[in-house]
Protein backbone atom coordinates (compact mmCIF):
# COMPACT_ATOMS: atom_id res chain seq x y z
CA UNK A 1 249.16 199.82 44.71
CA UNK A 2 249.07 198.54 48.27
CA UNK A 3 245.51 197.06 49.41
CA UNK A 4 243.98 200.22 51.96
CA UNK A 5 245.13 199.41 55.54
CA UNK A 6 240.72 198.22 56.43
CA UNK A 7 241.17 195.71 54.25
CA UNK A 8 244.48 193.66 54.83
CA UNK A 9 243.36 193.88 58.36
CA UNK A 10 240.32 192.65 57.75
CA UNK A 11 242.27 189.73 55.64
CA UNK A 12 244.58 188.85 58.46
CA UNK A 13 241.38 188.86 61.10
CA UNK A 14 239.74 186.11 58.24
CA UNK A 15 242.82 183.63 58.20
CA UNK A 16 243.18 183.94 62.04
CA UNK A 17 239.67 182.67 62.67
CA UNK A 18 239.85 179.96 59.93
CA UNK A 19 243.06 178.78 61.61
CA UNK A 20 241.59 179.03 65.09
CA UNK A 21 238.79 177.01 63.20
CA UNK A 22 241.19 174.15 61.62
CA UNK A 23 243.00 173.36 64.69
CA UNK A 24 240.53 171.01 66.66
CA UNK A 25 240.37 169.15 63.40
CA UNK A 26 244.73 169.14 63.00
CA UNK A 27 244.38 167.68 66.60
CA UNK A 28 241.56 164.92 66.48
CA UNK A 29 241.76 163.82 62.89
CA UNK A 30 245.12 162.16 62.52
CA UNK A 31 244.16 160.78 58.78
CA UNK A 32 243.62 163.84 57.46
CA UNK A 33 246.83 165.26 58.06
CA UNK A 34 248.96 161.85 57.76
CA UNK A 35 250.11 162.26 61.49
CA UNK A 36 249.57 160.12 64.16
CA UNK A 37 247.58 161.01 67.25
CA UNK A 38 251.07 161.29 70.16
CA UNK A 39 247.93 160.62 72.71
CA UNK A 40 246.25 157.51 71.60
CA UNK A 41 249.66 156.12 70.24
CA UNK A 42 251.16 156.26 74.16
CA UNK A 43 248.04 154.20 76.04
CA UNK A 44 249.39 151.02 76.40
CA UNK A 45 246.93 148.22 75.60
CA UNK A 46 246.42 146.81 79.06
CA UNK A 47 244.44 143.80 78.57
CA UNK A 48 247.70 142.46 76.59
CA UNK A 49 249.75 143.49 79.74
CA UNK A 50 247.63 141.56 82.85
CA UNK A 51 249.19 138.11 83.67
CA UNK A 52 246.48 135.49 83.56
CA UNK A 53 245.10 134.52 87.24
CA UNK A 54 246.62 132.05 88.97
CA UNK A 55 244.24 129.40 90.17
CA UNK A 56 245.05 126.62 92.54
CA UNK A 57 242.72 123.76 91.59
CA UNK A 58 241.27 121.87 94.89
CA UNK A 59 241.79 118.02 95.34
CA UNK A 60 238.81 115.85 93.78
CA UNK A 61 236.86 114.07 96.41
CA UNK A 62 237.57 111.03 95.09
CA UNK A 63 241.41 111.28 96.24
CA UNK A 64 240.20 111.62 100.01
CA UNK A 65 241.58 107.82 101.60
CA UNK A 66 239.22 105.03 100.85
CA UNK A 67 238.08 103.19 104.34
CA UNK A 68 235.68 100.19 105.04
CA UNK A 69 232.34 100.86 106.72
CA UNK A 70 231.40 97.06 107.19
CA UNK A 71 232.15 95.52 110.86
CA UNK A 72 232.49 92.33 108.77
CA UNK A 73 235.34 93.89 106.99
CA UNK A 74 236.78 95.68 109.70
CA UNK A 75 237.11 92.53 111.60
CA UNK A 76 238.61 90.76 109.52
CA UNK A 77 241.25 92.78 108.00
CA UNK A 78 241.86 94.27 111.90
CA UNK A 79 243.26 98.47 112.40
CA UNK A 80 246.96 97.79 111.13
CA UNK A 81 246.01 96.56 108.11
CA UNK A 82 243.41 99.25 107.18
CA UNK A 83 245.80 101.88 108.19
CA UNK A 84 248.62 100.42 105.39
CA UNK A 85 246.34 99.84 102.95
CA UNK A 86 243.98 103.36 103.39
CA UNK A 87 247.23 105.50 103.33
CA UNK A 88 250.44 103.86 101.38
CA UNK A 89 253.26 105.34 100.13
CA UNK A 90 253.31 103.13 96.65
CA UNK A 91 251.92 100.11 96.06
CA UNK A 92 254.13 97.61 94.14
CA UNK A 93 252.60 94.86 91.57
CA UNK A 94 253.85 91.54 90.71
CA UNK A 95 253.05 88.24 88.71
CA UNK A 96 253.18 85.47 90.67
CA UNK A 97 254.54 81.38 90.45
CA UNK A 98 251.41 79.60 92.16
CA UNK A 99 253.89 76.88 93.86
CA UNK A 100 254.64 77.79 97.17
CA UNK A 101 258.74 78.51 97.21
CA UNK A 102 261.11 76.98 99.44
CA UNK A 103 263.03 78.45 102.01
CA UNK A 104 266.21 79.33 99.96
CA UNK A 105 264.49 81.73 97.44
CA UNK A 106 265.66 85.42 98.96
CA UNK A 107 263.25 87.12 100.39
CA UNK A 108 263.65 89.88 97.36
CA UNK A 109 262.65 87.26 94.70
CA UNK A 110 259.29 86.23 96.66
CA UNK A 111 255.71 87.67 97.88
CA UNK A 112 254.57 86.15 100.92
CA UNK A 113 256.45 82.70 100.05
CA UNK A 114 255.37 82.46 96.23
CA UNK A 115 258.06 83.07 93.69
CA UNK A 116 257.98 86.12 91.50
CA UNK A 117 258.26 85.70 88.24
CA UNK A 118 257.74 89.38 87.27
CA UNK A 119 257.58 92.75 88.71
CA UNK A 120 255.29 94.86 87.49
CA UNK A 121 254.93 98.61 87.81
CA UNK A 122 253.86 100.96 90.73
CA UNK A 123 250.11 101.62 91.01
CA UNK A 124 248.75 104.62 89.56
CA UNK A 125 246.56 106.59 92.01
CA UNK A 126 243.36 105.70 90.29
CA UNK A 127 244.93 102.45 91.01
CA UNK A 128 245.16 102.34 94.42
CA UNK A 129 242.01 103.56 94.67
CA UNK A 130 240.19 100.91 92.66
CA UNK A 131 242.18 98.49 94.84
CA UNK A 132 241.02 99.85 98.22
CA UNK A 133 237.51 100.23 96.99
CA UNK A 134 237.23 96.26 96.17
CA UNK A 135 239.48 95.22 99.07
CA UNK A 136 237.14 97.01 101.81
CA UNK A 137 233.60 96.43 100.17
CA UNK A 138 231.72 93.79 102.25
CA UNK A 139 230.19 93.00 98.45
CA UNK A 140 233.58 91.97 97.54
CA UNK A 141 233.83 89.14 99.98
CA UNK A 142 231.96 85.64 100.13
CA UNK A 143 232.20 85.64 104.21
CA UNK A 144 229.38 82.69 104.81
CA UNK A 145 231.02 80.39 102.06
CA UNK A 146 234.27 78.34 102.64
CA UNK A 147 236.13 77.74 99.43
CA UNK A 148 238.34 74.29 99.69
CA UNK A 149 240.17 74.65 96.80
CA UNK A 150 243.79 75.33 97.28
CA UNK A 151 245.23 78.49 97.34
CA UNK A 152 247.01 79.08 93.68
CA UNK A 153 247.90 83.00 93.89
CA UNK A 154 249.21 84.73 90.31
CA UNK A 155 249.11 88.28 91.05
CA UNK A 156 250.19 89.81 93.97
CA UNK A 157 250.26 93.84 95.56
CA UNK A 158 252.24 95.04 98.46
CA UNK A 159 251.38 97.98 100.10
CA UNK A 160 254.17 100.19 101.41
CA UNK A 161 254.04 102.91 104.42
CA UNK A 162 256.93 103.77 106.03
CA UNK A 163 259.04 100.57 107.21
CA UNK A 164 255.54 98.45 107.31
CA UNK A 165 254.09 96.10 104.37
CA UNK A 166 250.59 94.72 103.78
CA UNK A 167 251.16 92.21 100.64
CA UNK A 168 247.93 91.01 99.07
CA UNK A 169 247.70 88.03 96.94
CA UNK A 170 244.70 86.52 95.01
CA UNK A 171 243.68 83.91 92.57
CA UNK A 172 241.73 83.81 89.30
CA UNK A 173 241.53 79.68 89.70
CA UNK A 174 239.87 79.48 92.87
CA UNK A 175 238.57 83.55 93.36
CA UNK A 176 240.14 83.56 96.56
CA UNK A 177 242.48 86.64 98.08
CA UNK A 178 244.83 86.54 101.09
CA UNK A 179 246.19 89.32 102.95
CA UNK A 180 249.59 89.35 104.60
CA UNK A 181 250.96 91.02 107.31
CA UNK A 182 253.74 90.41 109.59
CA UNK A 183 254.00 86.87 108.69
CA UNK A 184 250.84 86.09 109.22
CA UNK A 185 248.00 85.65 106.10
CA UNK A 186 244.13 86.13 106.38
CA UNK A 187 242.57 84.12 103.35
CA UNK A 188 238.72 85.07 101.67
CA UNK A 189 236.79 84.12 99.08
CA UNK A 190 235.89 86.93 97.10
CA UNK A 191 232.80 87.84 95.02
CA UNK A 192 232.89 86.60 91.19
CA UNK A 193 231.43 89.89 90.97
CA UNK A 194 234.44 91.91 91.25
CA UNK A 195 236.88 89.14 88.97
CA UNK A 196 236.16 91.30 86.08
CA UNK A 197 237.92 94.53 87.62
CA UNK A 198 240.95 92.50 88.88
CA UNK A 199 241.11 91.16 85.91
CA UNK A 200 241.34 94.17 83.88
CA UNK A 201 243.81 95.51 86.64
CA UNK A 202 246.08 92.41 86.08
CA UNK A 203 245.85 93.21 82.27
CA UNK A 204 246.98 96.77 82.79
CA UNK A 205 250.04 95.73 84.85
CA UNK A 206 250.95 92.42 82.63
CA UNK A 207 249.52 93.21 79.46
């Protein structure tokens, strides 16, 4: 016998309000059911998406152009010669035949009239720098002392910027440097002090 029409009305009310009840949970609890939330499956994980940010790293101070403060300095070494060696486009190296050459060598095969007896490579930056620091410290000279030993040169630099050269030349035997330009050479004793970091310059070019 059919249940009286109060009650399977009453039934149907129940099972609507228990559904209307289980649907927040159906919606929000994806484990329960075994079906994955459609929302939180579409947000895209932006911090996978953003491209790192591109940062443009300043120059160091120390790669600002080295320049000599001392008058002494200045004077001797004179504007044309500060402006080569401040500012070059490469510096070349070389290891040097003491002699003097004669005047059949080519011009290619010498530095400032000694024979080459090896070319070395091009000075690294930190190089260069090293180089310019000695070259115009007045603590790298002996100005008030006058070296008569002869001038034996074994490694040699030239400076290169533009169509002009500044070659400069020293020796171990007699700690002397000279500085060539246009033909004509500026020699200087220079300060035992610094022999240790020319020497470990040579090593690094003619191991």
């Amino acid at each position: 016998m059919p249940p009286p029409p109060e009650k399977g009305y009453k039934n149907k009310v129940s099972i609507l309000v228990a559904y209307l009840l289980l649907l927040p949970i159906a919606l929000t609890s994806p484990l329960l059911f075994g079906v994955e939330n459609s929302i939180t499956a579409t947000v895209p994980n932006t911090t996978e998406n953003l491209s790192p940010p591109i940062v443009i790293p300043s120059l160091p101070e120390d790669s600002k152009p080295v320049s000599p403060t001392s008058r002494l300095v200045l004077d001797f070494l004179g504007p044309q010669i500060i402006d080569i060696l401040s500012k070059p486009d490469r510096v070349e190296s070389f290891q040097l035949l003491a002699e003097t050459t004669d005047e059949t060598l080519p011009a290619k095969n010498q530095l400032a009239g000694y024979p080459i007896l090896k070319v070395g490579p091009l000075l690294t930056a930190s190089q260069i720098q090293t180089v310019q620091t000695l070259v115009f410290s007045e603590a790298s000279y002996l100005f008030d002392i006058s070296n008569r030993c002869p001038f034996r040169p074994d490694t040699g630099l030239r400076f290169i910027k533009a169509d002009q050269e500044v070659d400069l030349l020293w020796s171990f035997a007699c700690e002397l440097w000279k500085v060539v330009y246009q033909g004509h050479a500026k020699t200087e004793d220079f300060n035992a002090t610094i022999r240790p970091q020319l020497q470990q310059l040579r090593a690094a070019w003619f191991p």
